[in-house]
Protein backbone atom coordinates (compact mmCIF):
# COMPACT_ATOMS: atom_id res chain seq x y z
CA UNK A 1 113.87 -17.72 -87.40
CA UNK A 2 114.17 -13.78 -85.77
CA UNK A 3 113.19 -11.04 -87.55
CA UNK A 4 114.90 -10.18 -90.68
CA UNK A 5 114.02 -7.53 -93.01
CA UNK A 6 116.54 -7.78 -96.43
CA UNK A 7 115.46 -5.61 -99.62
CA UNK A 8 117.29 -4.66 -103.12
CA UNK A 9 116.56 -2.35 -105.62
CA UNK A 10 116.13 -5.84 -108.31
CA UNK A 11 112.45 -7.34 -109.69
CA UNK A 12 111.45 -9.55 -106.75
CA UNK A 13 110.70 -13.70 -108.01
CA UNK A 14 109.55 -13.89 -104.41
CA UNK A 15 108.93 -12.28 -101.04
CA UNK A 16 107.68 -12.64 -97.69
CA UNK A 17 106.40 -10.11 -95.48
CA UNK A 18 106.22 -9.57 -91.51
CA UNK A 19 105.99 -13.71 -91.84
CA UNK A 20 104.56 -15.60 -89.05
CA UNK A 21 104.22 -19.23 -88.69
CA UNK A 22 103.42 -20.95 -85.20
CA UNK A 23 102.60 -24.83 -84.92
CA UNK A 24 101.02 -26.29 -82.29
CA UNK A 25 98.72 -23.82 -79.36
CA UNK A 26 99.58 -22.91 -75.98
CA UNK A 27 102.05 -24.00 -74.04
CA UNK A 28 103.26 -26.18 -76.21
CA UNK A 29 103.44 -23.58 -79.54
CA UNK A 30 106.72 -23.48 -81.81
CA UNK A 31 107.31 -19.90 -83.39
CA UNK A 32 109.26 -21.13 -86.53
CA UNK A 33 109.01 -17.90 -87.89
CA UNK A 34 109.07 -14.53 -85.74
CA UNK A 35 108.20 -11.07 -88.07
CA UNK A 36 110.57 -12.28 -90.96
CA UNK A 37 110.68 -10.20 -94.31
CA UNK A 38 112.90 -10.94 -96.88
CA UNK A 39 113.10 -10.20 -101.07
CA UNK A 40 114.60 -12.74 -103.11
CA UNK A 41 116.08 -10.93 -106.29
CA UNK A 42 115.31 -12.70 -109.61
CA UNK A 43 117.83 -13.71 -111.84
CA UNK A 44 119.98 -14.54 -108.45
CA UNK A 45 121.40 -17.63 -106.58
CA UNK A 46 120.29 -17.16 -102.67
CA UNK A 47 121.39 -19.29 -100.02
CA UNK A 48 119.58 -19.67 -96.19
CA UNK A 49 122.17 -20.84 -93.89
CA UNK A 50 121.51 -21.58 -90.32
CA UNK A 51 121.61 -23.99 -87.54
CA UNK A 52 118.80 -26.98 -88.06
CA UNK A 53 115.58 -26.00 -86.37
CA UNK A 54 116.22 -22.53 -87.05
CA UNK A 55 113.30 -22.32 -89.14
CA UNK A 56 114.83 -22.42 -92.90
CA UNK A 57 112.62 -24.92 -94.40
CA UNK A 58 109.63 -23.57 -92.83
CA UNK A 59 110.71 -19.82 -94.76
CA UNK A 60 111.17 -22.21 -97.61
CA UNK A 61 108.15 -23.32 -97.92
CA UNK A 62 105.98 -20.88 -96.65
CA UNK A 63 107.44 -18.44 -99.66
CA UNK A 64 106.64 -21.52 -101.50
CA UNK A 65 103.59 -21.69 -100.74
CA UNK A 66 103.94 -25.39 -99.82
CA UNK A 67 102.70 -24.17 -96.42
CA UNK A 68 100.13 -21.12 -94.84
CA UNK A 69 101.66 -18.43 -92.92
CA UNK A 70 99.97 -17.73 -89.35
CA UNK A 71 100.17 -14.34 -90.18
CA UNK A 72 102.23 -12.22 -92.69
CA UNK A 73 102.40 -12.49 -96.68
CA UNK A 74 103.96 -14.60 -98.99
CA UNK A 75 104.25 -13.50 -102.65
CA UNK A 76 105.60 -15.41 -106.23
CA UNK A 77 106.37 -12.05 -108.27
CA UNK A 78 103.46 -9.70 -107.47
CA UNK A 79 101.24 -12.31 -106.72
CA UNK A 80 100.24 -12.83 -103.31
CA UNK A 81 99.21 -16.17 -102.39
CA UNK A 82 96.79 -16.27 -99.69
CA UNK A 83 94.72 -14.72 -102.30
CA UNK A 84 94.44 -17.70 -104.34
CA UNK A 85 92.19 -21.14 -103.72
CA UNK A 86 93.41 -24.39 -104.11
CA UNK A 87 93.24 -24.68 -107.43
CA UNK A 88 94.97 -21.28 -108.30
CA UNK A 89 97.99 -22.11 -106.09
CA UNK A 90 98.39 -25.36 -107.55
CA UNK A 91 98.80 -23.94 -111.09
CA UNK A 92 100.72 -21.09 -109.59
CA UNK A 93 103.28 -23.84 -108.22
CA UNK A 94 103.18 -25.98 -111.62
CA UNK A 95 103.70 -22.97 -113.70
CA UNK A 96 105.84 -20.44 -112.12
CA UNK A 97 107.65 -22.58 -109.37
CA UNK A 98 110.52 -24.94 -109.49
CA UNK A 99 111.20 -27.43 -106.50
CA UNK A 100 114.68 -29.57 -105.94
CA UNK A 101 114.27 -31.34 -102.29
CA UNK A 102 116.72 -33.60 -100.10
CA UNK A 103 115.35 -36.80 -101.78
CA UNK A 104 114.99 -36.84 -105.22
CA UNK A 105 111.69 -37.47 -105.30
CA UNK A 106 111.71 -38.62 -109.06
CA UNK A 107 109.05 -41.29 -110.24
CA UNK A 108 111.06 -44.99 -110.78
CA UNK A 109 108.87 -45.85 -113.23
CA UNK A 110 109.62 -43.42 -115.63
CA UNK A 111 112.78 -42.49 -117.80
CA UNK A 112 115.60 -40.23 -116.81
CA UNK A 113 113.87 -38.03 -119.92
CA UNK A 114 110.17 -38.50 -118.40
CA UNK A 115 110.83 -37.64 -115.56
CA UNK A 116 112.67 -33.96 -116.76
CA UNK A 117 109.64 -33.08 -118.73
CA UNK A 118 106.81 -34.31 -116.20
CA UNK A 119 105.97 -30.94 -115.57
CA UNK A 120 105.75 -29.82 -119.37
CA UNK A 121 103.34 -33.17 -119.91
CA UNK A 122 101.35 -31.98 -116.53
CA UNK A 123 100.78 -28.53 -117.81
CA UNK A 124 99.80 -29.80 -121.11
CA UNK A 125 103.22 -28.25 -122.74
CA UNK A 126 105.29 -30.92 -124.16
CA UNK A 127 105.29 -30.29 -128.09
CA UNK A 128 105.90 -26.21 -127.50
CA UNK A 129 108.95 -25.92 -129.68
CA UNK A 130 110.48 -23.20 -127.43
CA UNK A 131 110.42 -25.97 -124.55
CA UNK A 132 112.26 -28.48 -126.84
CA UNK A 133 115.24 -25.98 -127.05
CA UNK A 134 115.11 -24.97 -123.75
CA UNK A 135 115.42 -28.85 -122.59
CA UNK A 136 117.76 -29.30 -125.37
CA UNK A 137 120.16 -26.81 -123.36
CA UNK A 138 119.16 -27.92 -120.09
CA UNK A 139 120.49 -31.19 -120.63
CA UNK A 140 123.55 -30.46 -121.74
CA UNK A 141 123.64 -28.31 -118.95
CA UNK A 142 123.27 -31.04 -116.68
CA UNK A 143 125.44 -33.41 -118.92
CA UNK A 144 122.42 -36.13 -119.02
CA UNK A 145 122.37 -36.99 -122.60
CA UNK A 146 123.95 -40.39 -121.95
CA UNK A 147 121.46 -40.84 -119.34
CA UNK A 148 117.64 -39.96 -120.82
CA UNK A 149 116.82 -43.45 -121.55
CA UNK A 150 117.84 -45.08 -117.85
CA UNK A 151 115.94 -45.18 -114.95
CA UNK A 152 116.46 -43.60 -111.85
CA UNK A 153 117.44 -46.81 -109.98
CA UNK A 154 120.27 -47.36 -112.41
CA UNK A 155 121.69 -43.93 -111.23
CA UNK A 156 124.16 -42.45 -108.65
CA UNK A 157 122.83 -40.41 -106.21
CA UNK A 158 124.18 -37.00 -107.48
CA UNK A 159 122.74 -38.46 -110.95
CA UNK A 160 119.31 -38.49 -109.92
CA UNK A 161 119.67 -35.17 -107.93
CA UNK A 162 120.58 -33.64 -111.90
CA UNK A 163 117.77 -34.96 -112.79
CA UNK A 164 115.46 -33.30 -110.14
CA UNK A 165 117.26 -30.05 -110.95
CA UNK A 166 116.88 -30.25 -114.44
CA UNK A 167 113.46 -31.05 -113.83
CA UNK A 168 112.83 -28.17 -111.41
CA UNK A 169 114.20 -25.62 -114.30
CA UNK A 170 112.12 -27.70 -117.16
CA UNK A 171 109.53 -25.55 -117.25
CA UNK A 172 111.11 -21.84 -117.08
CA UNK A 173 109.51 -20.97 -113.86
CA UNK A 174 109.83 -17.49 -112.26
CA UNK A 175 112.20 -18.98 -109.44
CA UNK A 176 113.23 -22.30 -107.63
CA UNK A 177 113.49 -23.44 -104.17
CA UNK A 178 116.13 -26.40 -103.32
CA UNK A 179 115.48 -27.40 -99.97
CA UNK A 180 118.92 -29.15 -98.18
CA UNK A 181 119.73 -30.51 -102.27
CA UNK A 182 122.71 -31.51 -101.36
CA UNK A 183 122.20 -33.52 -97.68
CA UNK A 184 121.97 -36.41 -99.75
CA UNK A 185 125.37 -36.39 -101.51
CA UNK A 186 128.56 -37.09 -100.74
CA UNK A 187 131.36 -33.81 -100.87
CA UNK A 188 131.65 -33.72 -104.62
CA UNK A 189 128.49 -34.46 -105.54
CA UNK A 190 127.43 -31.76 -103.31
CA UNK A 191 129.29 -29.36 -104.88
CA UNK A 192 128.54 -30.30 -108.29
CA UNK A 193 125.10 -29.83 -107.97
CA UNK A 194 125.29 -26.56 -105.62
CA UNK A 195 127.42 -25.91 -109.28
CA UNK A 196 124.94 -26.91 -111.76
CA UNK A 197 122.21 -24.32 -109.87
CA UNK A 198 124.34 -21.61 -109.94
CA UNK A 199 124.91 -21.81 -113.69
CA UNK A 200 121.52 -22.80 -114.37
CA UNK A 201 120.21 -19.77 -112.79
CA UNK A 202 122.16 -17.90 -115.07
């Protein structure tokens, strides 16, 4: 991904700036990222489109902070994360960020309704009453109240990606990254869930 510098006048959830990231050394070396710096407005739905390789997940993450910029910032709000240890970023990422990926990534063992509130139980947040209303709406949100009690093998496909999303938004963070949520999914599945962000972000 070229340079790109995109700003608005909105509160930031997250930002990169002058972001570098090269893998591999010498002659060998891939620039995935070449001087890129670009705001992503809260309270918005954001789209990266471009041709694969082009260095979308690697923004993705990076802003993330799933992965370390070569050079460059990254930032979640004002925060900015090469400033944090390990154990900071991890409860940055549990707390504030939301993730929805390609596969569904939801744990078989547990419940439709376990696996929504995983994060709430990781963060030590399950019997906050303002949590029970917000999954209350979330739910309906992501029509899944005939589904709590099933597992995720005895779901479609675009099924278990409402879970994921529902489980990305479970704990309020300050923004959410979906990574390809919809490669996946058939055509209307696709665009049901490309729906169900859209409204959930508002």
């Amino acid at each position: 991904m070229t340079t790109a510098t995109v700003t608005t006048g909105t509160p930031t959830a997250a930002r990169v700036v002058d972001a570098v990231k090269v893998y591999g050394s010498g002659d060998t070396s891939v620039r995935a990222l070449d001087g890129v710096s670009v705001d992503f407005p809260a309270g918005r739905f954001t789209a990266i489109m471009g041709p694969s390789g082009s260095g979308k997940s690697t923004l993705m993450h990076c802003a993330a902070g799933l992965d370390t910029l070569t050079s460059g910032t990254a930032h979640i709000g004002d925060t900015e994360l090469s400033s944090l240890d390990d154990r900071r970023l991890t409860l940055l990422r549990r707390d504030r960020v939301g993730f929805v990926f390609q596969a569904f990534n939801l744990v078989p063992t547990l419940t439709v309704a376990e696996n929504i509130t995983l994060p709430l139980a990781l963060a030590g947040r399950k019997g906050d009453i303002g949590d029970h209303e917000w999954l209350d709406a979330l739910i309906d949100v992501v029509g899944l109240r005939d589904r709590l009690h099933h597992r995720p093998s005895e779901l479609s496909g675009g099924q278990q990606q409402r879970v994921a999303v529902a489980r990305a938004f479970a704990g309020q963070p300050d923004v959410v990254f979906a990574d390809e949520p919809t490669g996946n999914l058939d055509s209307r599945s696709g665009g049901e869930v490309l729906g169900l962000l859209g409204r959930a972000v508002r």
